[in-house]
Structure formats: C-alpha cells, structure tokens
N, C-alpha and C. Protein backbone atom coordinates (compact mmCIF):
# COMPACT_ATOMS: atom_id res chain seq x y z
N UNK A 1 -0.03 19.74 162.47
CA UNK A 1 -0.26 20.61 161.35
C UNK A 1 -1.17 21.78 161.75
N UNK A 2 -2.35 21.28 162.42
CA UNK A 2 -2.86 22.77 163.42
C UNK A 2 -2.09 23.58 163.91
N UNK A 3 -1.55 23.08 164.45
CA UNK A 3 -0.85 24.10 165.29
C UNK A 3 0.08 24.99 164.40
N UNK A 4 0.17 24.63 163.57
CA UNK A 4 1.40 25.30 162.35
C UNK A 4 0.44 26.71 162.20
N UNK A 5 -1.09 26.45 161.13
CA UNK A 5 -1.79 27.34 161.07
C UNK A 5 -1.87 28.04 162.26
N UNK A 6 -2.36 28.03 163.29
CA UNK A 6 -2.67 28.98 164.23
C UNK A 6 -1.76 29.68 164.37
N UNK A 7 -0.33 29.24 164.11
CA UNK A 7 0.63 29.99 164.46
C UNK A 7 0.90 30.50 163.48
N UNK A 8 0.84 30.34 162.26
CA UNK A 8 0.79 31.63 160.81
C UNK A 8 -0.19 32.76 161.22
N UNK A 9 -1.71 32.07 162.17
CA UNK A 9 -2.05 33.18 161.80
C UNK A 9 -2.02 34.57 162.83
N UNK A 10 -1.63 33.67 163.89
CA UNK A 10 -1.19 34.53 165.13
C UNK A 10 -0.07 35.55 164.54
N UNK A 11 0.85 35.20 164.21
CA UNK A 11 1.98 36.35 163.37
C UNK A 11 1.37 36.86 162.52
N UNK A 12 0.43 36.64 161.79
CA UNK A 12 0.27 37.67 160.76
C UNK A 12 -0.48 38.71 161.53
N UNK A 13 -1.48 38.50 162.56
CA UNK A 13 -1.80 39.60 163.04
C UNK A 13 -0.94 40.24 163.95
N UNK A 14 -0.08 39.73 164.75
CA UNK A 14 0.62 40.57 165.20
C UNK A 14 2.16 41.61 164.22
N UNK A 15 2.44 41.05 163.55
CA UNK A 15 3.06 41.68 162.17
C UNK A 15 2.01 42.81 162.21
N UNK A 16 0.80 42.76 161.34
CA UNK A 16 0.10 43.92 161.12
C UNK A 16 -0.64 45.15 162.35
N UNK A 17 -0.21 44.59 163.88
CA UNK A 17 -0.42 45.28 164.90
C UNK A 17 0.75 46.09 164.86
N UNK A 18 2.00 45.01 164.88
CA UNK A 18 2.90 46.06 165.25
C UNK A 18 3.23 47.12 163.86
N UNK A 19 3.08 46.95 162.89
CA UNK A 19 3.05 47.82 161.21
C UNK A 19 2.25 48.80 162.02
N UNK A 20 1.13 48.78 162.12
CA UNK A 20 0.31 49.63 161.98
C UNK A 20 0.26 50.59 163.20
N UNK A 21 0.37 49.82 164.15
CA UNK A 21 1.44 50.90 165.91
C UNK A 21 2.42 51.69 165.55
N UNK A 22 3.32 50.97 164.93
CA UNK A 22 4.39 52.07 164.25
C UNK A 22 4.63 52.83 163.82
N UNK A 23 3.24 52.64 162.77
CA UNK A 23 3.62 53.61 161.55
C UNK A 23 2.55 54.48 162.18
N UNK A 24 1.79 54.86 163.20
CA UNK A 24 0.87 55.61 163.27
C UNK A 24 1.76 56.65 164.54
N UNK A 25 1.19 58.06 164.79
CA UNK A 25 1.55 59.36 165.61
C UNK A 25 1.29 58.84 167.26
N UNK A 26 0.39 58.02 167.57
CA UNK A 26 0.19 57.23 168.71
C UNK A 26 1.46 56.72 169.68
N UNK A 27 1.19 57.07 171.03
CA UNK A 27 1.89 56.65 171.97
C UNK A 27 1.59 54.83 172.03
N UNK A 28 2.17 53.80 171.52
CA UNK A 28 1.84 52.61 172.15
C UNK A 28 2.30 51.93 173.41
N UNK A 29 2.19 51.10 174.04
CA UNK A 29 3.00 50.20 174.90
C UNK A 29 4.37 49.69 174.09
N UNK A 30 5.30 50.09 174.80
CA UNK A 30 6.41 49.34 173.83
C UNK A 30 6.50 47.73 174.02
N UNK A 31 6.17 47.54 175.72
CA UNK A 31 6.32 46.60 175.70
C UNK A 31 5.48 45.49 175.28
N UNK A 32 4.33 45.61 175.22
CA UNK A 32 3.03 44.70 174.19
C UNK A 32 3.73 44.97 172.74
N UNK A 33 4.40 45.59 172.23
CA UNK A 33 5.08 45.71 170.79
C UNK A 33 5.94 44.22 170.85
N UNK A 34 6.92 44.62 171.94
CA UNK A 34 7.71 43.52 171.97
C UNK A 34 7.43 41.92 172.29
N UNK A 35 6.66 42.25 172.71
CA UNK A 35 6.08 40.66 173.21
C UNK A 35 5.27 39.90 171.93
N UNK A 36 4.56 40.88 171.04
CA UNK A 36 4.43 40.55 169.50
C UNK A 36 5.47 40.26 169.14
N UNK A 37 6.48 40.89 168.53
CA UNK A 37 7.73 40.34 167.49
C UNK A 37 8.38 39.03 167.95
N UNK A 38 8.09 38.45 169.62
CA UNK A 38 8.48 37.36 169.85
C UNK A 38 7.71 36.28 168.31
N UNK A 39 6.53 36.46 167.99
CA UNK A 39 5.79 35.56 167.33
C UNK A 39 6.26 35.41 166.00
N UNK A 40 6.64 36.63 165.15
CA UNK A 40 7.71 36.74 164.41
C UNK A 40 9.24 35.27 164.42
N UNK A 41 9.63 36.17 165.81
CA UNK A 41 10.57 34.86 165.57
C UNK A 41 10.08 33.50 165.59
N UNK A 42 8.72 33.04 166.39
CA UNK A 42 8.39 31.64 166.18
C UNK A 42 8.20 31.30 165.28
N UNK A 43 7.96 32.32 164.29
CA UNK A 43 7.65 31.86 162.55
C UNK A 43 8.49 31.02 162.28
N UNK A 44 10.06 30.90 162.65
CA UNK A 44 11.20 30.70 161.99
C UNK A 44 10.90 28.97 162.35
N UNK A 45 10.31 29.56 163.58
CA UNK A 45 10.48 27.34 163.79
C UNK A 45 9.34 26.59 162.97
N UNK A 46 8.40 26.96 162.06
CA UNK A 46 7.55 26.68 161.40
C UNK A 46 8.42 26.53 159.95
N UNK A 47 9.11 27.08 159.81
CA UNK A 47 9.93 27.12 158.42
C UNK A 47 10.86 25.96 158.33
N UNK A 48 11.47 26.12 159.13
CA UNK A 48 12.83 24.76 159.59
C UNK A 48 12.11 23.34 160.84
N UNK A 49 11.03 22.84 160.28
CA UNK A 49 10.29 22.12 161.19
C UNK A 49 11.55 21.17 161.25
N UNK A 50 11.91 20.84 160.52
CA UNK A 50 12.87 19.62 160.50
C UNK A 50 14.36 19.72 161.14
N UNK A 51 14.72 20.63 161.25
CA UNK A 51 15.82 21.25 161.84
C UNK A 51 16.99 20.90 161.26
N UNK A 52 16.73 20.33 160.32
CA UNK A 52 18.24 19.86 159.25
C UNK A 52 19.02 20.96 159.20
N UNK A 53 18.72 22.16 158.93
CA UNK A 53 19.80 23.04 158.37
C UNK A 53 20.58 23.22 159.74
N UNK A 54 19.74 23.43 160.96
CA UNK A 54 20.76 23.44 162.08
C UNK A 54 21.14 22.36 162.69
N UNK A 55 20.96 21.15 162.36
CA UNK A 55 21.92 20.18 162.51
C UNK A 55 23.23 20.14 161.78
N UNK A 56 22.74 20.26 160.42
CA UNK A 56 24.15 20.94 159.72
C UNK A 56 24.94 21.89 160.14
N UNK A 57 24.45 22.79 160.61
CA UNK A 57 25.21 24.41 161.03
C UNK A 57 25.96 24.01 162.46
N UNK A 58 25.41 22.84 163.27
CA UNK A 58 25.61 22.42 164.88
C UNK A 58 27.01 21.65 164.26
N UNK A 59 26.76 20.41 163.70
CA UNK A 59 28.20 20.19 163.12
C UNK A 59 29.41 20.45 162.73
N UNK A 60 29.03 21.10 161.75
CA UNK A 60 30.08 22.29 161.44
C UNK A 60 31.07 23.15 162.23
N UNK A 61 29.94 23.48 163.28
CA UNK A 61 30.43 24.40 164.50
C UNK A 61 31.55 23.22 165.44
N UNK A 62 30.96 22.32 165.38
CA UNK A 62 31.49 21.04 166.14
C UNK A 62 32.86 20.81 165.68
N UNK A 63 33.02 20.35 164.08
CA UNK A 63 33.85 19.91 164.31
C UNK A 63 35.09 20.86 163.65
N UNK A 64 34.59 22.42 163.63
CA UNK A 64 35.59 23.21 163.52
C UNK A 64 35.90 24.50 164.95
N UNK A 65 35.36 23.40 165.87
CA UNK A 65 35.24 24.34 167.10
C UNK A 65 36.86 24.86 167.65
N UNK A 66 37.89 24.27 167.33
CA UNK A 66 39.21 24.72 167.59
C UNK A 66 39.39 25.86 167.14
N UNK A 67 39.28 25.78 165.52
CA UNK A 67 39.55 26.92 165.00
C UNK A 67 38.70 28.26 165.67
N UNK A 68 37.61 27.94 165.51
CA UNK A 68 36.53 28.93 166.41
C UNK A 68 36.81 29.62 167.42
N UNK A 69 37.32 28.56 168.43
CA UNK A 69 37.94 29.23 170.20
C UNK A 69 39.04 29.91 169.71
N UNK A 70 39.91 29.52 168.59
CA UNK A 70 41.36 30.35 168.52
C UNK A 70 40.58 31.53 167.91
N UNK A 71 39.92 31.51 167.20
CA UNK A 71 39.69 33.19 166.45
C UNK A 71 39.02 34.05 167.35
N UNK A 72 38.44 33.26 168.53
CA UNK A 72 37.28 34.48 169.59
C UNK A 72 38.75 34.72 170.41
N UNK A 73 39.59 34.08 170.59
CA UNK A 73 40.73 34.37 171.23
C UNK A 73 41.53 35.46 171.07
N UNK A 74 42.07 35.42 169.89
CA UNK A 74 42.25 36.33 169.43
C UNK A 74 41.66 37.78 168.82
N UNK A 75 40.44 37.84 168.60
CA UNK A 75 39.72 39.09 168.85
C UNK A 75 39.79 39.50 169.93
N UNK A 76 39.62 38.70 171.02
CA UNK A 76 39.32 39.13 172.56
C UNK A 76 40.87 39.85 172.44
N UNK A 77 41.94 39.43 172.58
CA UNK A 77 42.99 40.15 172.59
C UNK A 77 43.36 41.46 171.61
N UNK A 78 43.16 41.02 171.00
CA UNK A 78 43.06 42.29 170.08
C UNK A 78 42.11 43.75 170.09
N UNK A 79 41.01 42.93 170.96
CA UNK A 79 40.11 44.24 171.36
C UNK A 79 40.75 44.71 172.73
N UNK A 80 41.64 43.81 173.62
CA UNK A 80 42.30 44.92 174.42
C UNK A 80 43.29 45.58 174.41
N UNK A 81 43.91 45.02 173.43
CA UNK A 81 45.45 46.00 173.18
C UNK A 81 44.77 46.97 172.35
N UNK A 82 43.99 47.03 170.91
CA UNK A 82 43.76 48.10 170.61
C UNK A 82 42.54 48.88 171.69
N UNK A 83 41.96 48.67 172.75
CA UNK A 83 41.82 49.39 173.56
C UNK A 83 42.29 50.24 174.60
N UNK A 84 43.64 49.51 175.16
CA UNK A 84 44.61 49.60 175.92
C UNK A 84 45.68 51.14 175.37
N UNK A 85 45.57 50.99 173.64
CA UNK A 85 46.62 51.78 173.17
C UNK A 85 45.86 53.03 172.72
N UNK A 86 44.62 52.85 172.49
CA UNK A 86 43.51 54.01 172.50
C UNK A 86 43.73 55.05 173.74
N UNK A 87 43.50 54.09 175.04
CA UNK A 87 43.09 55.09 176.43
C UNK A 87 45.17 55.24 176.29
N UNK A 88 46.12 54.97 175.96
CA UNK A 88 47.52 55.75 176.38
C UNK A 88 47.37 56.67 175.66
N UNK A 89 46.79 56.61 174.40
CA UNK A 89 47.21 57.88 173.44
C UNK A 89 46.15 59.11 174.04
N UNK A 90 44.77 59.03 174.62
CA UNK A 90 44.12 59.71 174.82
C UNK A 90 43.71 60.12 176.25
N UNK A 91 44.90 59.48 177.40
CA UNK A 91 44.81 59.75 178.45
C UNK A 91 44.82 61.24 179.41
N UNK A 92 46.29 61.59 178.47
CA UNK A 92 46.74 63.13 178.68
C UNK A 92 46.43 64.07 177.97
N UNK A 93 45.21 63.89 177.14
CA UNK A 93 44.53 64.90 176.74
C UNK A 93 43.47 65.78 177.95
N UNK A 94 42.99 67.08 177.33
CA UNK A 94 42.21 67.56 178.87
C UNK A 94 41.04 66.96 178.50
N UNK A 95 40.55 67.10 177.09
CA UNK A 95 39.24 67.16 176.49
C UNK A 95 38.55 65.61 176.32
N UNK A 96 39.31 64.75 176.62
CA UNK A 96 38.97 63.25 176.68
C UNK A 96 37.59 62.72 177.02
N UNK A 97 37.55 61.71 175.76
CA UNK A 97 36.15 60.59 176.70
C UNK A 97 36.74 59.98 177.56
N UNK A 98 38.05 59.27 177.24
CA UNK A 98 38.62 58.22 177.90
C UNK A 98 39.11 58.55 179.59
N UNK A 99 38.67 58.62 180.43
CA UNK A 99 39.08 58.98 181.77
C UNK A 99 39.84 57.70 182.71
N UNK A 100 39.08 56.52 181.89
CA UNK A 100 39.84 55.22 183.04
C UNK A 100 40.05 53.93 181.37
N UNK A 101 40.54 53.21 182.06
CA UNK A 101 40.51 52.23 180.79
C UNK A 101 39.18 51.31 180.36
N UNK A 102 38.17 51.25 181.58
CA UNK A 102 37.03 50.98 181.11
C UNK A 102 35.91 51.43 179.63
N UNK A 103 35.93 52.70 180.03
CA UNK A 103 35.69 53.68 178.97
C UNK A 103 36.59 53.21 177.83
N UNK A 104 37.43 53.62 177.72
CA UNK A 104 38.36 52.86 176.36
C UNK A 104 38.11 51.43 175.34
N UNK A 105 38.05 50.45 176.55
CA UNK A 105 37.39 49.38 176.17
C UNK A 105 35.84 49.13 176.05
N UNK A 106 35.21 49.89 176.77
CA UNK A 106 33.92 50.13 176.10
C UNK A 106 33.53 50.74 174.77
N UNK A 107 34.17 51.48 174.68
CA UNK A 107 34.95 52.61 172.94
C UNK A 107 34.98 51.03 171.94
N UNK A 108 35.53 50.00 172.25
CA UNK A 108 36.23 48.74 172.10
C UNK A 108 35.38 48.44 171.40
N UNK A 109 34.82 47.64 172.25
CA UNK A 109 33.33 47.19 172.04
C UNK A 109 32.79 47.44 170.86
C-alpha cells in the first residue's frame, strides 16, 4: 500500500513538471519530459491492481484470436493493393510523390 502512495505522489509531481515545462516560453530537455510521462503511465498499474479487466480483455483476445489473424490479414492485403493501385495511377505523372512503390505504400500506411 506504500508503495501505491509514493507512486501517486511521484506522478503528481511529475504531471505538474511536465504542465508547467510546457506551458512555459523555456527551452526544456525533451528528454527528462519524457522520462516523466513514463510515471503517468505507471499510474495505470495502480488503478487496475488486480488486473481483472485485462484478464478479461487477454481472453477475449484468446478465444477470438482466429477471427483477429483473419481481419489483420486482410487489412495487410488491402493496404497493398490499394497501395499498389495508388503508385500505377501516379507513376507516369512528372509531378509525383510516388517515385518507387515503397513511397506508395508508405502513403499506405
């Protein structure tokens, strides 16, 4: 249960470091910014100590994982044909982003 507090109160000051870095005309370290908002996210494991909701959410995922792989499957394909048909239509233009099909599928993305 200590450790819970210390760790509320560690985020709250870094919350109000990084508020107040932000919102001020000052050059800060970005990266000491970022290494605060990590604490932020540890908040989250103070909230869900019990981890029920993502045992629930782990399940779920589990036992509808077929359906899951077929739908990333199909996006994945679908992001290269409509990438694929992007860079034909915009190949033989002069003025193009698209120069190789990488670019195209990065467009994708």
């Amino acid at each position: 249960m200590f450790f819970f507090s210390r760790l509320d109160v560690i985020t709250i000051v870094a919350s109000l470091i990084v508020l107040s870095e932000g919102s001020s005309g000052r050059v800060f370290a970005a990266s000491a910014l970022r290494g605060l908002r990590f604490f932020q996210i540890l908040r989250m494991v103070r909230v869900d100590r019990r981890g029920g909701t993502w045992k629930l959410l782990g399940s779920v995922v589990w036992a509808h994982r077929q359906e899951l792989i077929t739908t990333l499957y199909i996006g994945f394909l679908g992001l290269i044909l409509s990438s694929f048909l992007v860079f034909l239509a915009e190949k033989e233009e002069k003025d193009t982003k698209f120069t190789n099909y990488a670019e195209a599928l990065w467009w994708g993305v």
